[in-house]
Protein backbone atom coordinates (compact mmCIF):
# COMPACT_ATOMS: atom_id res chain seq x y z
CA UNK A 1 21.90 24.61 35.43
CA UNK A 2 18.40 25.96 34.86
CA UNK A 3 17.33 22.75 36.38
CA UNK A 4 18.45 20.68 39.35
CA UNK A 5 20.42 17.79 38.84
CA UNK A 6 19.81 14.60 41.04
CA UNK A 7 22.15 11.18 41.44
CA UNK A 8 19.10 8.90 41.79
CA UNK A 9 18.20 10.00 37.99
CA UNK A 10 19.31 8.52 34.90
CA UNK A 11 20.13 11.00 32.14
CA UNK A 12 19.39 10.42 28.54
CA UNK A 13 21.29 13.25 26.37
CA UNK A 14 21.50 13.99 22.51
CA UNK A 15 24.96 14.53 21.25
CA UNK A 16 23.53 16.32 18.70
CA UNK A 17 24.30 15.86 15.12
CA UNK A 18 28.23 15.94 14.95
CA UNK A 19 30.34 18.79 16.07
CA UNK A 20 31.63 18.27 19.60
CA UNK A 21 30.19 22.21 20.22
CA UNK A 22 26.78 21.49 19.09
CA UNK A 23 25.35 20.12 21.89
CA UNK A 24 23.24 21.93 24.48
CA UNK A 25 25.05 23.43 27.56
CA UNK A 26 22.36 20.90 29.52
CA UNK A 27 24.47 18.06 27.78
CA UNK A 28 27.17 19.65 28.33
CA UNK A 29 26.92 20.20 31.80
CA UNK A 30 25.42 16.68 32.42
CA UNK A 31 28.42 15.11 30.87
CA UNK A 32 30.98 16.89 33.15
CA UNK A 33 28.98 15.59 36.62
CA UNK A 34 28.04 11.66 35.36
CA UNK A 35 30.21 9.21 37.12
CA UNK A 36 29.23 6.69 34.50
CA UNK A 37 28.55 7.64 30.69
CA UNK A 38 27.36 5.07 28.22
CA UNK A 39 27.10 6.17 24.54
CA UNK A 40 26.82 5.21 21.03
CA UNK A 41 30.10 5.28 19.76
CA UNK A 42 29.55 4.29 16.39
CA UNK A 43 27.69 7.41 15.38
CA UNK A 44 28.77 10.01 18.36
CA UNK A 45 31.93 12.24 18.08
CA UNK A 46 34.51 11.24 20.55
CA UNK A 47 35.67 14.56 21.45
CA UNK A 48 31.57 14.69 23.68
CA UNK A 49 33.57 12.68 26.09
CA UNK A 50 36.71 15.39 26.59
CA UNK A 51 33.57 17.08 28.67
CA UNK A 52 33.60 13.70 31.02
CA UNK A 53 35.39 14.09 34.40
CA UNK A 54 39.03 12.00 34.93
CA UNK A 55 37.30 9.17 37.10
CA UNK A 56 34.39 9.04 34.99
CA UNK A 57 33.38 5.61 33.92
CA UNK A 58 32.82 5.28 30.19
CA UNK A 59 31.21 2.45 28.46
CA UNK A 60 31.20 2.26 24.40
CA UNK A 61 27.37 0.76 23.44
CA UNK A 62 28.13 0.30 20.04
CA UNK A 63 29.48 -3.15 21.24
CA UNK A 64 27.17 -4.19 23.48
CA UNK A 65 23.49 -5.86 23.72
CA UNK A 66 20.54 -3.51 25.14
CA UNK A 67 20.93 -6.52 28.31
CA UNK A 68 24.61 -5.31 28.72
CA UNK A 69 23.61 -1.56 28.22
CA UNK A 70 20.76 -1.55 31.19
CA UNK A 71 22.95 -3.73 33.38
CA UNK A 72 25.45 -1.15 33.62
CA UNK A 73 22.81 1.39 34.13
CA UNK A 74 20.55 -0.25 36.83
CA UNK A 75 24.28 -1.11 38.82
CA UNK A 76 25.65 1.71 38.46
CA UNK A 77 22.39 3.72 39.79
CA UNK A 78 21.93 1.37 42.37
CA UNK A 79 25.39 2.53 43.88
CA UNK A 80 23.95 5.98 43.79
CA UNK A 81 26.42 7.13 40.36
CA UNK A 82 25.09 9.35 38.08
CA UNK A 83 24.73 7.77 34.88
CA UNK A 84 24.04 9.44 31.22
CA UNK A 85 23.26 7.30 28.32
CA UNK A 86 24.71 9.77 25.42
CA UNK A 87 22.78 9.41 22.24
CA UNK A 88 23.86 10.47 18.73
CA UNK A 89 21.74 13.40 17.25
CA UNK A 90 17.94 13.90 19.05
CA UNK A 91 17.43 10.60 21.21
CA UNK A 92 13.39 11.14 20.15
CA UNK A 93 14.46 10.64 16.20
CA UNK A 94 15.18 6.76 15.70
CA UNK A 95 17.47 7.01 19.36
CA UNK A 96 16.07 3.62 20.75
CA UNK A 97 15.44 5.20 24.17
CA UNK A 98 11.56 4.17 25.16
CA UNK A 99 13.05 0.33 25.32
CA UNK A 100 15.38 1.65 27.84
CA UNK A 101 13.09 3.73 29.84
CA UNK A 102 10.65 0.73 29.52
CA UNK A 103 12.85 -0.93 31.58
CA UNK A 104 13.91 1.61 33.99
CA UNK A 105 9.87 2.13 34.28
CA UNK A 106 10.16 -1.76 35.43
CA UNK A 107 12.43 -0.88 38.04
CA UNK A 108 11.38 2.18 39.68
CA UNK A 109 14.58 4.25 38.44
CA UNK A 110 13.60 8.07 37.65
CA UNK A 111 15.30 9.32 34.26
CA UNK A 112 14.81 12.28 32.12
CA UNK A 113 15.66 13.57 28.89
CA UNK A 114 18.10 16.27 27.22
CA UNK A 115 17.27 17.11 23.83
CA UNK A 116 19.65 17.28 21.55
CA UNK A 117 20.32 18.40 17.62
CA UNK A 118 19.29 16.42 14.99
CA UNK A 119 20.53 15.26 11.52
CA UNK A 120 18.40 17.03 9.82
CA UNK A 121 18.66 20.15 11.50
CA UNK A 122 22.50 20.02 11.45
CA UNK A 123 21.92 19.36 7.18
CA UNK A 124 19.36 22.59 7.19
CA UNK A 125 22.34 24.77 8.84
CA UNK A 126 24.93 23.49 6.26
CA UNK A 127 22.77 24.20 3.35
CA UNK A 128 21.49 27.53 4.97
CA UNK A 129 18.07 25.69 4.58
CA UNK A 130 14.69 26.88 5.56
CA UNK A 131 12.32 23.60 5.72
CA UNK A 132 8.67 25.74 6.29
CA UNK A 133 8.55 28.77 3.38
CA UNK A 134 5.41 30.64 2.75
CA UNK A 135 3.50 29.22 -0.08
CA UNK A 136 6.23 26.47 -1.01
CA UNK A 137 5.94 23.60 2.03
CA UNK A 138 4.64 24.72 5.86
CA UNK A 139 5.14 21.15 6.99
CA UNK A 140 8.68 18.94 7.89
CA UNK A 141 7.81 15.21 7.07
CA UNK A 142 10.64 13.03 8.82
CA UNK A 143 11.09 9.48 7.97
CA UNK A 144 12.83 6.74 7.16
CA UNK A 145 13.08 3.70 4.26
CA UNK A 146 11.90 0.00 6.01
CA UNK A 147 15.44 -1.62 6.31
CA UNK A 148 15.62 -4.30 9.20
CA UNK A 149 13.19 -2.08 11.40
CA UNK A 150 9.99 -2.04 9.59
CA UNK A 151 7.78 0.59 9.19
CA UNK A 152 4.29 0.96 9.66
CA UNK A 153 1.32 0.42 7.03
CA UNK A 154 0.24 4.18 6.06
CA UNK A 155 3.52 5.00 6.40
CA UNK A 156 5.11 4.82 2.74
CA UNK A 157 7.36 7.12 1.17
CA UNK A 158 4.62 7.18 -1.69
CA UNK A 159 2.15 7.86 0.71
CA UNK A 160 4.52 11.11 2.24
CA UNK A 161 5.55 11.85 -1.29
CA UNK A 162 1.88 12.39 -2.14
CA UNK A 163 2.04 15.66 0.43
CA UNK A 164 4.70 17.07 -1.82
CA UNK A 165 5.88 18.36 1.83
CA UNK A 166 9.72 18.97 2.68
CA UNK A 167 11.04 15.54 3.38
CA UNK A 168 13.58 14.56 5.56
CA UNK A 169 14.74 10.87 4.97
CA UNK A 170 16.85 9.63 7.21
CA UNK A 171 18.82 5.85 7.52
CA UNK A 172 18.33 5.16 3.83
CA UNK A 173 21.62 6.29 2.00
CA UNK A 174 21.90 2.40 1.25
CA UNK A 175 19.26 2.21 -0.44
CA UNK A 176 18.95 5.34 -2.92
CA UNK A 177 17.67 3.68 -5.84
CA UNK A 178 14.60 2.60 -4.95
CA UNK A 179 13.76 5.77 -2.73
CA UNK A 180 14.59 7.38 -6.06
CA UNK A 181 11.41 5.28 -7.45
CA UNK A 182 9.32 5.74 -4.82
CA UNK A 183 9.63 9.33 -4.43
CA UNK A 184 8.63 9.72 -8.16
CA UNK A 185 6.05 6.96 -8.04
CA UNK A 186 4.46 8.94 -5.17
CA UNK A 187 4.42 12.18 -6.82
CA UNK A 188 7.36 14.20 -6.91
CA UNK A 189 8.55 15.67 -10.20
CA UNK A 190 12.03 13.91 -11.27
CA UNK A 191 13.35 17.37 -11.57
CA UNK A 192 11.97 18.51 -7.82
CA UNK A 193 15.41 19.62 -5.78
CA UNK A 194 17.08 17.49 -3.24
CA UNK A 195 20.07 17.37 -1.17
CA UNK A 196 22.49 14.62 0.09
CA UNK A 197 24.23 16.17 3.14
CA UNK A 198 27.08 13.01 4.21
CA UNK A 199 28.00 13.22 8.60
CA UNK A 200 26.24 16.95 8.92
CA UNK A 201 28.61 19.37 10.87
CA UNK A 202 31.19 16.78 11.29
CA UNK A 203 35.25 17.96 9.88
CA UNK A 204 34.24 15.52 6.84
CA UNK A 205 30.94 16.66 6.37
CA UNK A 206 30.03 16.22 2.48
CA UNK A 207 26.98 18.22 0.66
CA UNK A 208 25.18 18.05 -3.12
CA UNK A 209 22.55 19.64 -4.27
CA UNK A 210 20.56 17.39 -6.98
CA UNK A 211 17.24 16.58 -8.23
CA UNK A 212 15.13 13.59 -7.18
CA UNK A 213 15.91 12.03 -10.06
CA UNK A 214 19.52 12.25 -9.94
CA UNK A 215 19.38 11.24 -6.59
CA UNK A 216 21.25 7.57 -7.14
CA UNK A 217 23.37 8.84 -8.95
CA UNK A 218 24.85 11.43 -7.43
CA UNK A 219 25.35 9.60 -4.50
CA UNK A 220 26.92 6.68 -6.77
CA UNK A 221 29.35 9.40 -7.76
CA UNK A 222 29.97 10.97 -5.09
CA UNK A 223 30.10 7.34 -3.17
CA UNK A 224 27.80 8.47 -0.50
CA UNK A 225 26.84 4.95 0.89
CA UNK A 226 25.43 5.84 4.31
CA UNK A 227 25.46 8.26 7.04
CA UNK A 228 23.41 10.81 5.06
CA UNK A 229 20.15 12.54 5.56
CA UNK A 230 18.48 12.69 2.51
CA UNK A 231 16.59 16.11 1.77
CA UNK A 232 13.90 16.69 -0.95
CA UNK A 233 11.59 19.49 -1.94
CA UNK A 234 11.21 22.74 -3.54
CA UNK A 235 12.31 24.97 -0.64
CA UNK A 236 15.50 23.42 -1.35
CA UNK A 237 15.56 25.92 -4.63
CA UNK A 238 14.99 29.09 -2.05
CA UNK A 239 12.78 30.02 -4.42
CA UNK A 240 9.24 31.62 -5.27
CA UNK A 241 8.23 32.39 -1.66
CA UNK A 242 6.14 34.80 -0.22
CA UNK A 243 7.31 36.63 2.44
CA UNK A 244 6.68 36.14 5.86
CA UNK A 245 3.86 38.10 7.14
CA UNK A 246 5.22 38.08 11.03
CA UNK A 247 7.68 41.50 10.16
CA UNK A 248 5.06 42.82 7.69
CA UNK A 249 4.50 46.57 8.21
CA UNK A 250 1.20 45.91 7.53
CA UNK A 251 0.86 43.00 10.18
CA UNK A 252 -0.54 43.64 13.49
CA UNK A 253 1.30 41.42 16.54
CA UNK A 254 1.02 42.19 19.91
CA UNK A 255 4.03 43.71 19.82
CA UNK A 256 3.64 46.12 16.82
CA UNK A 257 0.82 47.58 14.82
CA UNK A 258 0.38 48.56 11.35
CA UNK A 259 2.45 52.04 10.46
């Protein structure tokens, strides 16, 4: 490994969005020398854990408080294992991983982090998506509907729709309907494209290609009720973009001048 691995550290990785081969060789490789992995087995593929060793402990957290989760971590350290708590996707996106480091902050236990491949990234590969074209959206907006966890004043879909960015909307499959209304009631166009991409890079993986304002419905039809990343705006079309300018003949790098 490009970096040195230590027993005394605790190792959060990102399972990346689905497919067991989508994860970094980092993850990989972290996987194959824990003595105790902990993941998030009600999002993360099962077939991560055909990396583990034989005697490798393995804990399932999508039964378990975040009291039972750092118990098992802080023991399991403190006998000098090697522990990796395996997150689905990117731990950074919605992982619930500063609690846990919070705590391991408390108690003087080192950790770091292996990044991992998100939803939405795994939903840009399936569709063959570009999310930044030139003069249709340079900026990824990546957010979520308020469900149980709220979300903070200033950050509305209306106020994100306003941007008429690319949007990535994760966590809110459930609740189509009135993202459909909000996205037009911030600004969107009813007939600006979207995409529902269902378990991204998974063997089940489901895709459509809609409008925002057939958003509900497709899903209703397609019953899509969660486990979807939600995708809207006109680069979706791949359409009416300028070129880049980085392999323009007229475009001077440091690596090539003008012919």
């Amino acid at each position: 490994m490009s970096k040195v691995t230590s027993r005394n550290k605790v190792y959060f990785v990102g399972a990346g969005c689905g497919a067991a081969d989508l994860i970094t060789v980092r993850g990989a490789k972290l996987l194959g020398l824990a003595d105790v992995i902990i993941y998030a087995g009600s999002l993360v593929n099962p077939e991560l854990l055909e990396y583990a060793k034989k005697d490798c402990e393995i804990y399932n957290s999508a039964t378990m408080t975040l009291e039972e989760v750092m118990e098992i971590i802080v023991n399991a350290n403190q006998e000098g294992k090697m522990v990796v708590r395996l997150h689905t996707g990117e731990p950074s996106i919605y992982g619930a991983v500063q609690e846990q480091m919070h705590i391991l902050d408390e108690k003087g236990i080192d950790y770091e982090s292996c990044p991992g491949v998100s939803a939405c990234f795994g939903a840009a590969a399936s569709l063959n998506l570009e999310y930044t074209l030139p003069d249709v959206s340079q900026s990824l907006i990546i957010t979520r509907m308020e469900g149980r966890t709220a979300v903070p004043e200033g950050e509305s879909i209306e106020s994100f729709a306003a941007h008429g960015a690319t949007m990535a909307i994760y966590l809110s499959t459930g609740m189509l309907e009135e993202l459909q209304e909000r996205l037009l009631k911030g600004g969107y166009d009813k007939n600006t494209p979207a995409a529902i991409v269902y378990k991204a890079s998974w063997p089940e993986e489901e895709k459509y290609i809609c409008t925002v304002g057939t958003l509900a419905n497709t899903a209703k039809a397609k019953n899509i009720k969660n486990l979807a990343v939600i995708l809207v705006g006109d680069v979706i079309a791949k359409s009416n973009y300028s070129l880049s300018k980085l392999y323009d003949k007229d475009f001077e790098t440091g690596f090539r001048t003008p012919h």
